[in-house]
C-alpha atoms as a PDB file:
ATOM      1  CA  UNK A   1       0.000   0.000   0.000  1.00  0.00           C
ATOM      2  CA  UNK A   2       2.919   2.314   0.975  1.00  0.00           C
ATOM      3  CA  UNK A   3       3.967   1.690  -2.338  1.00  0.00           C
ATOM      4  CA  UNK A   4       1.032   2.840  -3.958  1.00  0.00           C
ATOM      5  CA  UNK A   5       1.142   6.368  -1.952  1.00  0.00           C
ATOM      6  CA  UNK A   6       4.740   6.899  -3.460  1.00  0.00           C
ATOM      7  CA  UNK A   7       4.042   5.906  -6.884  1.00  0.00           C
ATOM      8  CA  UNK A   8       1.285   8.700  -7.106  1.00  0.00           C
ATOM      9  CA  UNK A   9       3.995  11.063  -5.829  1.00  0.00           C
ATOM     10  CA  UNK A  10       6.581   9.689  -8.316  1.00  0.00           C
ATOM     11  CA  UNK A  11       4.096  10.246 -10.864  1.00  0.00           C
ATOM     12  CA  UNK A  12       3.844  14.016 -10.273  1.00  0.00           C
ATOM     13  CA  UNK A  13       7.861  14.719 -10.169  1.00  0.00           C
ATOM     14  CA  UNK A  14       8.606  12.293 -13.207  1.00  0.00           C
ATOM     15  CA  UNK A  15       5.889  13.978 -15.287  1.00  0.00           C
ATOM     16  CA  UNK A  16       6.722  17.718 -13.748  1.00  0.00           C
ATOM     17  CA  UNK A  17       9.937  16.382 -14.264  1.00  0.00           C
ATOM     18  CA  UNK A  18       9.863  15.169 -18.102  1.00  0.00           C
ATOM     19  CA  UNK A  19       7.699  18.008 -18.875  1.00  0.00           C
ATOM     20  CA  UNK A  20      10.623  20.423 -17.195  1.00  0.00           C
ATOM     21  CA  UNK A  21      13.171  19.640 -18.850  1.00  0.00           C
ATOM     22  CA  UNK A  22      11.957  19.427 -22.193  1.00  0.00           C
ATOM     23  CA  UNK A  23      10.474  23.158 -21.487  1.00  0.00           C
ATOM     24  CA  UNK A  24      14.730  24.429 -20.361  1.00  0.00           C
ATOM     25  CA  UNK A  25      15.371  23.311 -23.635  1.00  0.00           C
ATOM     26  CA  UNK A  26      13.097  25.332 -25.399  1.00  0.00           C
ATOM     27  CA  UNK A  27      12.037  28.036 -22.982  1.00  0.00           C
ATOM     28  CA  UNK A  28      13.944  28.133 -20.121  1.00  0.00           C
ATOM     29  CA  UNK A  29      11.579  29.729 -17.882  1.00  0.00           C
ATOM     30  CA  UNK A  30       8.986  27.808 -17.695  1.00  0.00           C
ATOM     31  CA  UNK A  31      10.813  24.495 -16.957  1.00  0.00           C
ATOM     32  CA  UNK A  32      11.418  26.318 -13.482  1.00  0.00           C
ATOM     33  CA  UNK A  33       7.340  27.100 -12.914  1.00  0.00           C
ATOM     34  CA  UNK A  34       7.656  22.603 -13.445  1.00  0.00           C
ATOM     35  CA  UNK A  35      10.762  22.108 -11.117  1.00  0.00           C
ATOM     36  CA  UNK A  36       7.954  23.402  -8.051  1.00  0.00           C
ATOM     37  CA  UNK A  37       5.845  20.344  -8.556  1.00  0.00           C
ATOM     38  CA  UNK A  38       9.080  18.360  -8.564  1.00  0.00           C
ATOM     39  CA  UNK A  39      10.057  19.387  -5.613  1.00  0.00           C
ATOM     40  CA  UNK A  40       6.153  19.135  -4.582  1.00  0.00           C
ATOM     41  CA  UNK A  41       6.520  15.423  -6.092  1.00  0.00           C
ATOM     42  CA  UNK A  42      10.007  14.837  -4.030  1.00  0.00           C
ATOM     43  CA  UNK A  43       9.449  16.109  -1.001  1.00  0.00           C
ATOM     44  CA  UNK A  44       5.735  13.842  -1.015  1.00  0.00           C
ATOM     45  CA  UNK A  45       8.104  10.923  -1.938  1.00  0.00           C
ATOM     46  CA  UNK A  46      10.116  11.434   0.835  1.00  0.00           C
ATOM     47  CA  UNK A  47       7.481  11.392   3.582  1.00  0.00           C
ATOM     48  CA  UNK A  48       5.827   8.113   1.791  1.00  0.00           C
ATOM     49  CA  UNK A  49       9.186   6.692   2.124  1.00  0.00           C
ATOM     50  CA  UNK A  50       8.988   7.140   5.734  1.00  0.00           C
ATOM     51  CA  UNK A  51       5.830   4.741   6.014  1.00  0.00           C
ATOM     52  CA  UNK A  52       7.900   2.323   3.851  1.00  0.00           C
ATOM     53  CA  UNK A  53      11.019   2.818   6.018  1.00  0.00           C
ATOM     54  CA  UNK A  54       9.077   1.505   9.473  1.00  0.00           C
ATOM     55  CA  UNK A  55       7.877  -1.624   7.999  1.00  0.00           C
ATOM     56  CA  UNK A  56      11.267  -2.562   6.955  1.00  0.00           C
ATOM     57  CA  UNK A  57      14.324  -4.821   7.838  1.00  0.00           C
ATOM     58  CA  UNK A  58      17.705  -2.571   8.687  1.00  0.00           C
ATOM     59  CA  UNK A  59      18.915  -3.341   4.928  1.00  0.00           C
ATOM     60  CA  UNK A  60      15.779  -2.260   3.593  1.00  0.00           C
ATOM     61  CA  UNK A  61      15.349   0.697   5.358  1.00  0.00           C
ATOM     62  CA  UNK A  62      19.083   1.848   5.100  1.00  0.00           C
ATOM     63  CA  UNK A  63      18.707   1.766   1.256  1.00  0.00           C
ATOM     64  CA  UNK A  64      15.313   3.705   1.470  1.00  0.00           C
ATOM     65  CA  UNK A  65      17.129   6.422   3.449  1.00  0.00           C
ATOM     66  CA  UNK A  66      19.312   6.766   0.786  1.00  0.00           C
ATOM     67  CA  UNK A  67      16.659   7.451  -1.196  1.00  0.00           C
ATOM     68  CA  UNK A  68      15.506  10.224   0.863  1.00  0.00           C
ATOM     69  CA  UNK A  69      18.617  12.067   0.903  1.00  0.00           C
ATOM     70  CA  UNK A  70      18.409  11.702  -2.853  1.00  0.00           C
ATOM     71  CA  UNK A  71      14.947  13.523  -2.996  1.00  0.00           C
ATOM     72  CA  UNK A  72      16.158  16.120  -0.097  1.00  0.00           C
ATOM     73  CA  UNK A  73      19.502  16.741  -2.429  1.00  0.00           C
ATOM     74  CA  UNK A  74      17.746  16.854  -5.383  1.00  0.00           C
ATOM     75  CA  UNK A  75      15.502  19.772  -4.210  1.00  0.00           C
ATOM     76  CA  UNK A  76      18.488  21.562  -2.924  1.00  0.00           C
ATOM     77  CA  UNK A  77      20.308  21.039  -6.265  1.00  0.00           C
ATOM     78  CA  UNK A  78      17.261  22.577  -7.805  1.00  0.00           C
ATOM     79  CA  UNK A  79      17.612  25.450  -5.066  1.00  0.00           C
ATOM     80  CA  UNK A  80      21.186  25.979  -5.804  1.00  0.00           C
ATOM     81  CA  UNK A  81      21.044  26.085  -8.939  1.00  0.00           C
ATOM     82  CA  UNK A  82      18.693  29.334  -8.869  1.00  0.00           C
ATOM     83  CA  UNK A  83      21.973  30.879  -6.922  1.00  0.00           C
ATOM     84  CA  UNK A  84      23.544  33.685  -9.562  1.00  0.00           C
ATOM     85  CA  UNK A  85      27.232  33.269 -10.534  1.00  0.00           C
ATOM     86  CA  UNK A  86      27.991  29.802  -9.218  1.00  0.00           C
ATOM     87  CA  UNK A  87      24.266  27.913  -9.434  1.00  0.00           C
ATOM     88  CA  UNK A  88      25.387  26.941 -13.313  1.00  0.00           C
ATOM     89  CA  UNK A  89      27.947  24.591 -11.822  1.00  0.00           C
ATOM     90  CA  UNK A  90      27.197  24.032  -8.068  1.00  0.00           C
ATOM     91  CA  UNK A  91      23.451  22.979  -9.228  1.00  0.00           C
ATOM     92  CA  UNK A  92      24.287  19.933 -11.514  1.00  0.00           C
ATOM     93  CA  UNK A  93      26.881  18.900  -8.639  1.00  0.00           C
ATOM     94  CA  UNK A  94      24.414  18.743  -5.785  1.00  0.00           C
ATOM     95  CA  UNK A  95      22.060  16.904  -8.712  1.00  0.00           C
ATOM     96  CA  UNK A  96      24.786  14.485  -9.343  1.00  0.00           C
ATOM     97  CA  UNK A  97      25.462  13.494  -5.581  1.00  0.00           C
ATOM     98  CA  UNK A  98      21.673  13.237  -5.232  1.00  0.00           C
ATOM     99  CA  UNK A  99      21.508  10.708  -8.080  1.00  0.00           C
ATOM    100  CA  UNK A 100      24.149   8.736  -6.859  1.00  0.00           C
ATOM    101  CA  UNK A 101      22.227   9.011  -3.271  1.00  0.00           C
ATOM    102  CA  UNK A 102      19.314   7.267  -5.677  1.00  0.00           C
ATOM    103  CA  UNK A 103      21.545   4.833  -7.655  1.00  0.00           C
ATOM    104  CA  UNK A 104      23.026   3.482  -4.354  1.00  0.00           C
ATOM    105  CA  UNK A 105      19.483   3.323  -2.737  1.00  0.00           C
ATOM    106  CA  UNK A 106      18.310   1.526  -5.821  1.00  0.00           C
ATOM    107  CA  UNK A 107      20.862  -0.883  -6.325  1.00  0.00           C
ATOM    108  CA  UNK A 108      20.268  -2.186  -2.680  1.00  0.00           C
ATOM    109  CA  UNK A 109      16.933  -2.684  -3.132  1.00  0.00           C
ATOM    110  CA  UNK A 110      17.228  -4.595  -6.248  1.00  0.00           C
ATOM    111  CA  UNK A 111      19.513  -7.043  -4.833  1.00  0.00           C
ATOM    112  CA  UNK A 112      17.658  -7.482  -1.453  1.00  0.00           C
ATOM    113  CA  UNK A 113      16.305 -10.367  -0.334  1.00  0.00           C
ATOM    114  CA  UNK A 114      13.177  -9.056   1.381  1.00  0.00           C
ATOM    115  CA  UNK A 115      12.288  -5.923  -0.225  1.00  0.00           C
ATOM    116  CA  UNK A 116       8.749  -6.741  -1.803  1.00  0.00           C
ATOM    117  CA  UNK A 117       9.211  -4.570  -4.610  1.00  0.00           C
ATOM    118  CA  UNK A 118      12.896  -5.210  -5.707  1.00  0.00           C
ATOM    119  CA  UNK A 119      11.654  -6.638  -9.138  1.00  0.00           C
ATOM    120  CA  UNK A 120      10.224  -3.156 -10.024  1.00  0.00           C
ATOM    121  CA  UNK A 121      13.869  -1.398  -8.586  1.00  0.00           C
ATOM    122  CA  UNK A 122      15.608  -2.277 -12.263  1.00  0.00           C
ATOM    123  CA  UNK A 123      13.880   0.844 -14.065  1.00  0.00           C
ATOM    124  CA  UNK A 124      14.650   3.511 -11.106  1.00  0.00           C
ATOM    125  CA  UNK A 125      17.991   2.327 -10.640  1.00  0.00           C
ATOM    126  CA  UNK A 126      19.094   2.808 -14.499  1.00  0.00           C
ATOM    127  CA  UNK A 127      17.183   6.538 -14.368  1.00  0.00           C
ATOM    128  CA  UNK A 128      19.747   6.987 -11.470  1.00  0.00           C
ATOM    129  CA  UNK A 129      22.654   5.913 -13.764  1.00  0.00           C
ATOM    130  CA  UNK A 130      21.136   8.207 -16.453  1.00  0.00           C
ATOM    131  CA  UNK A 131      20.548  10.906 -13.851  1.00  0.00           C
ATOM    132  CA  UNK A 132      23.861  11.052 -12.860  1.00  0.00           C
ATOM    133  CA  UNK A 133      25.184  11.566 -16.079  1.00  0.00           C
ATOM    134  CA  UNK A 134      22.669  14.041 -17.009  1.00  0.00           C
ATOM    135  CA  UNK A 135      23.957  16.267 -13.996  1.00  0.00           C
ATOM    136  CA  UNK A 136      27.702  15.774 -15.724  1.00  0.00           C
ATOM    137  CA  UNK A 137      26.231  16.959 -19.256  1.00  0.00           C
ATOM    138  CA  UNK A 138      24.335  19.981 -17.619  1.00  0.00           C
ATOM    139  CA  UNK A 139      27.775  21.149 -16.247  1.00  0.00           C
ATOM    140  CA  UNK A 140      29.057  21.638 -19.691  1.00  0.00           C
ATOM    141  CA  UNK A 141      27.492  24.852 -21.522  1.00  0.00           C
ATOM    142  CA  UNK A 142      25.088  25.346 -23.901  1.00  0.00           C
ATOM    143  CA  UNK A 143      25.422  21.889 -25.535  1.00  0.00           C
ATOM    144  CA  UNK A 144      25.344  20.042 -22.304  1.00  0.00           C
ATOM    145  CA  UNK A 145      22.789  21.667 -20.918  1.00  0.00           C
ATOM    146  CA  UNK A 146      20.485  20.459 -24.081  1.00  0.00           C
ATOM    147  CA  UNK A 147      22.081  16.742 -24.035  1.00  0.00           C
ATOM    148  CA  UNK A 148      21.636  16.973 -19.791  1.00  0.00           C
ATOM    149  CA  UNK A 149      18.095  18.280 -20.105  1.00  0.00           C
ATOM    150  CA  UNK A 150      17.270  14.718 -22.868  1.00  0.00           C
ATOM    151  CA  UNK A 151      18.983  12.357 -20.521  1.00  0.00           C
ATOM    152  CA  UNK A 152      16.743  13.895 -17.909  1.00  0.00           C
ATOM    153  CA  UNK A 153      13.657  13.026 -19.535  1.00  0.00           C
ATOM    154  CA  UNK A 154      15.028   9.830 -20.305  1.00  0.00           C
ATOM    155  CA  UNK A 155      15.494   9.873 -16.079  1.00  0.00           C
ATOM    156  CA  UNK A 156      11.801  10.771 -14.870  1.00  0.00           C
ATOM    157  CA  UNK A 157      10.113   8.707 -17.643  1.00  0.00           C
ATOM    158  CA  UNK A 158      11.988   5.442 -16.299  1.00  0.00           C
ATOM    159  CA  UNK A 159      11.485   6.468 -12.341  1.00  0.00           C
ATOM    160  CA  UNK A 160       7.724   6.798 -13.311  1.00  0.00           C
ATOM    161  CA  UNK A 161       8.068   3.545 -15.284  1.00  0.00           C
ATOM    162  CA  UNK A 162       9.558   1.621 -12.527  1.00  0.00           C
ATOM    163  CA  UNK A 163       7.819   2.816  -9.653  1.00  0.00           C
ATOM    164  CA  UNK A 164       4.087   2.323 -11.910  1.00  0.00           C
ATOM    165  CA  UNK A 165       5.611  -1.725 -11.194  1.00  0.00           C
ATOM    166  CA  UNK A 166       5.061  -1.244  -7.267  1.00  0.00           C
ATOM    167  CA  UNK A 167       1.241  -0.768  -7.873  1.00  0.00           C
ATOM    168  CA  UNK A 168       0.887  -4.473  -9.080  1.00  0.00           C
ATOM    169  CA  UNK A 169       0.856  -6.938  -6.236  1.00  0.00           C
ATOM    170  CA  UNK A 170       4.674  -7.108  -4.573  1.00  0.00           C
ATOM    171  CA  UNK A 171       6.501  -9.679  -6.360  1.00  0.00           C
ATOM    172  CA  UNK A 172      10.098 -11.387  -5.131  1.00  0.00           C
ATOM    173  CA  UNK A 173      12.343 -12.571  -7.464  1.00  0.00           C
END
């Protein structure tokens, strides 16, 4: 059920998300009025994860913690990011330590052997991957920042892909 709750938030950040970043490549602007509901979508993700978090073994929980810190860097990369002078650079950095926050989280819940939704874990874990490098292509002007913004579709389609997964009965490999 928990899982249910976090899909619906995953599904407002990955389509705010998706919907963002194709926007910052053609006008700026308004992918920024779409990073709110991302952070809208994260920050709901985060306290769903909690709920998730209590009814799990110490593995299970560590790696959904890691998932949090992902969501709560990932709002402060979008934060930074608004910071003049240095947000072009220190943004995509705080995004890229969030994703790998996310990939680690991810990779541990795939692989464990109690987490009742580790088959649906394969999708979120490569839109980490892809996440990551989309925060190393957004460092690098003007062409990056078009190449970053495409991987980062790429990166909330999957997440809302994989987490859709969790709303089917839990399923162990």
């Amino acid at each position: 059920m928990e899982a249910n709750k976090i899909y619906k938030n995953v599904m407002i950040l990955g389509i705010a998300g998706a919907v963002g970043a194709l926007f910052n490549i053609l006008i700026g602007w308004i992918g920024n009025i779409c990073d709110l509901a991302v952070v809208a979508g994260f920050m709901g993700m985060y306290a769903r994860l909690n709920d998730l978090i209590e009814k799990s073994n110490a593995e299970d929980a560590a790696a959904l913690k890691k998932l949090q810190l992902g969501a709560l860097l990932y709002i402060v990369g979008l934060g930074v990011r608004m910071i003049p002078v240095i947000g072009w650079i220190a943004g995509p950095i705080v995004l890229i330590v969030a994703f790998v926050f996310m990939l680690l989280g991810y990779m541990a819940l795939k692989k464990s052997e109690s987490f009742p939704y580790k088959a649906a874990m394969g999708l979120p874990f490569i839109a980490a991957i892809l996440g990551v490098v989309a925060g190393v292509f957004k460092i690098i002007p003007v062409v990056g920042t078009t190449i970053g913004n495409i991987l980062l579709i790429a990166t909330f389609v999957l997440l809302l892909l994989g987490w859709k997964k969790t709303t089917a009965a839990p399923v162990t490999e």
